[in-house]
Protein backbone atom coordinates (compact mmCIF):
# COMPACT_ATOMS: atom_id res chain seq x y z
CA UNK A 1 42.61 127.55 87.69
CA UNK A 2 43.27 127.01 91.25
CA UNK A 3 46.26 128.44 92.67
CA UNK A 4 48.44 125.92 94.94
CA UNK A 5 50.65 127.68 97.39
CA UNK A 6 54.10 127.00 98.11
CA UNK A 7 55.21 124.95 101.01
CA UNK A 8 58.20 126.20 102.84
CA UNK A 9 59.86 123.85 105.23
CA UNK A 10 59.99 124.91 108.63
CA UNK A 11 63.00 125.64 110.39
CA UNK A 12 64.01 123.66 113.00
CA UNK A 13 66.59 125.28 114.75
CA UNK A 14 68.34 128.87 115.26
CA UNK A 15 71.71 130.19 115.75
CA UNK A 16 72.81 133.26 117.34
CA UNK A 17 75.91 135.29 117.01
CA UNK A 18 76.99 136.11 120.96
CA UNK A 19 79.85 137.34 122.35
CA UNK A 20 81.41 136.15 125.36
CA UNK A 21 81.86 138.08 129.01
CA UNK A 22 86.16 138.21 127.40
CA UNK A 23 84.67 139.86 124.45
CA UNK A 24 85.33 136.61 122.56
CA UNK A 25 82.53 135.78 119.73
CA UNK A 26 80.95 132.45 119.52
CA UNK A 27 77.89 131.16 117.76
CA UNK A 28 74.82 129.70 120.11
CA UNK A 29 72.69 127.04 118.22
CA UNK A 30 69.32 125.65 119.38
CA UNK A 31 67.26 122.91 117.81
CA UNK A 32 64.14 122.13 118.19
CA UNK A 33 63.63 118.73 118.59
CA UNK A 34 60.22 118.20 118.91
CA UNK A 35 59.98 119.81 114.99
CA UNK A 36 62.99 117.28 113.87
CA UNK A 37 60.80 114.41 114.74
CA UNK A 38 57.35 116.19 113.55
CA UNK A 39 59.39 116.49 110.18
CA UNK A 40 60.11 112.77 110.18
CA UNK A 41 63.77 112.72 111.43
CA UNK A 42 64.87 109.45 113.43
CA UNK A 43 66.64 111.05 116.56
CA UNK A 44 68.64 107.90 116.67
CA UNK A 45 70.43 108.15 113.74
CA UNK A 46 74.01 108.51 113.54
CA UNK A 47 74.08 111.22 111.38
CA UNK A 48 72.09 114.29 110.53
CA UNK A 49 72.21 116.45 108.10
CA UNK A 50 71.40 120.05 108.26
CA UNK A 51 71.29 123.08 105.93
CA UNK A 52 72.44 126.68 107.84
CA UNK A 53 71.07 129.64 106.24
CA UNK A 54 72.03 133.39 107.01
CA UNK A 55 69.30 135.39 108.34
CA UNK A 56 68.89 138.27 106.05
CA UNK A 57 65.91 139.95 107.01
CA UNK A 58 66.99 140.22 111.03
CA UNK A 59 67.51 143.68 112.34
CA UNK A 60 69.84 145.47 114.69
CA UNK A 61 68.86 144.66 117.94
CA UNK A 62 65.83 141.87 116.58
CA UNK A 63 65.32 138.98 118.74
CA UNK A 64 65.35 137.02 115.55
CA UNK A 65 68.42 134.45 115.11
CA UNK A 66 71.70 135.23 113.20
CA UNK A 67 71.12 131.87 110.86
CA UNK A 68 67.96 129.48 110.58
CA UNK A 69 68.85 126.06 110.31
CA UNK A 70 67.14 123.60 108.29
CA UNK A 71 66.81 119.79 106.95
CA UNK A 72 69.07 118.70 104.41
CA UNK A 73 66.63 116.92 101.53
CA UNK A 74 67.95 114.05 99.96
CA UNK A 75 67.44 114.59 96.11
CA UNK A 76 67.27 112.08 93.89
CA UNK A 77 67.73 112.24 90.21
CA UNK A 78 66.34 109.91 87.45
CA UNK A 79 66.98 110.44 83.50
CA UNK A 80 63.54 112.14 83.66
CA UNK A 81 64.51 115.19 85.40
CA UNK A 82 65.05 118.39 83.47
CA UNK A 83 68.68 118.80 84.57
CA UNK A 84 69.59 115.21 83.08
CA UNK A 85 67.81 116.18 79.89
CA UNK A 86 69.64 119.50 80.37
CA UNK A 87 72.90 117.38 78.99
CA UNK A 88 71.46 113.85 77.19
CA UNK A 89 69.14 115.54 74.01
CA UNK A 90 67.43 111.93 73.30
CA UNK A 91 65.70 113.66 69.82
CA UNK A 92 68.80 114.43 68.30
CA UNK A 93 70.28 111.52 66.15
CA UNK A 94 74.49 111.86 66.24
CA UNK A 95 76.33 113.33 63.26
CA UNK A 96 77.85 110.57 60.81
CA UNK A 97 80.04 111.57 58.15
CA UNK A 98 79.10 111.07 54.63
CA UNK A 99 81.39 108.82 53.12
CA UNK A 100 82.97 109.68 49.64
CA UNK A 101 83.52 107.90 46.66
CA UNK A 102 87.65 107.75 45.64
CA UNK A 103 88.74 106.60 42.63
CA UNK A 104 91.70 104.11 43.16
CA UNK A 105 94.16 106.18 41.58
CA UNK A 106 93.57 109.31 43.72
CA UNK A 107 94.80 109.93 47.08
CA UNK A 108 92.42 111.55 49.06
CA UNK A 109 94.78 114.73 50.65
């Protein structure tokens, strides 16, 4: 059986924790344009939306970037996706009560 690797998405923009020359933190973000569009993303859009992720594997004093920043995927769900399934069992018929004979001179209590 052939093994398929798994695609990551490539990030396509950085952001640094800096401070300032007042000793005043701010964040510096770059994006990388040229990746947005590679990846499909209409520049003139009004809106874009991006997923920021902390960089855990950075070390003290790495060049590397304080958070990678990524696409947003729109996700889509249909009543085939496991989740949906998750909550709607589609084999399992509902309960019905049995219904039980009463004589007319007994009150059911």
């Amino acid at each position: 059986m052939e093994e398929q690797k798994k695609e990551y998405k490539k990030d396509v923009g950085a952001i640094w924790n800096k401070t300032s020359v007042n000793n005043k933190p701010y964040k510096s973000l770059s994006l990388d344009l040229v990746e947005l569009q590679h990846q499909g993303v209409d520049l003139k859009q009004e809106k874009l939306n991006l997923n920021i992720f902390r960089n855990y594997y950075k070390k003290e004093g790495d060049n590397q970037p304080d958070y990678r920043v990524y696409i947003k995927e729109k996700k889509e769900y249909t009543n085939t996706d496991d989740r949906f399934t998750k909550w709607v069992k589609k084999d399992v018929a509902p309960k019905q009560e049995e219904l039980k004979e009463v004589e007319d001179n007994e009150i059911p209590f």
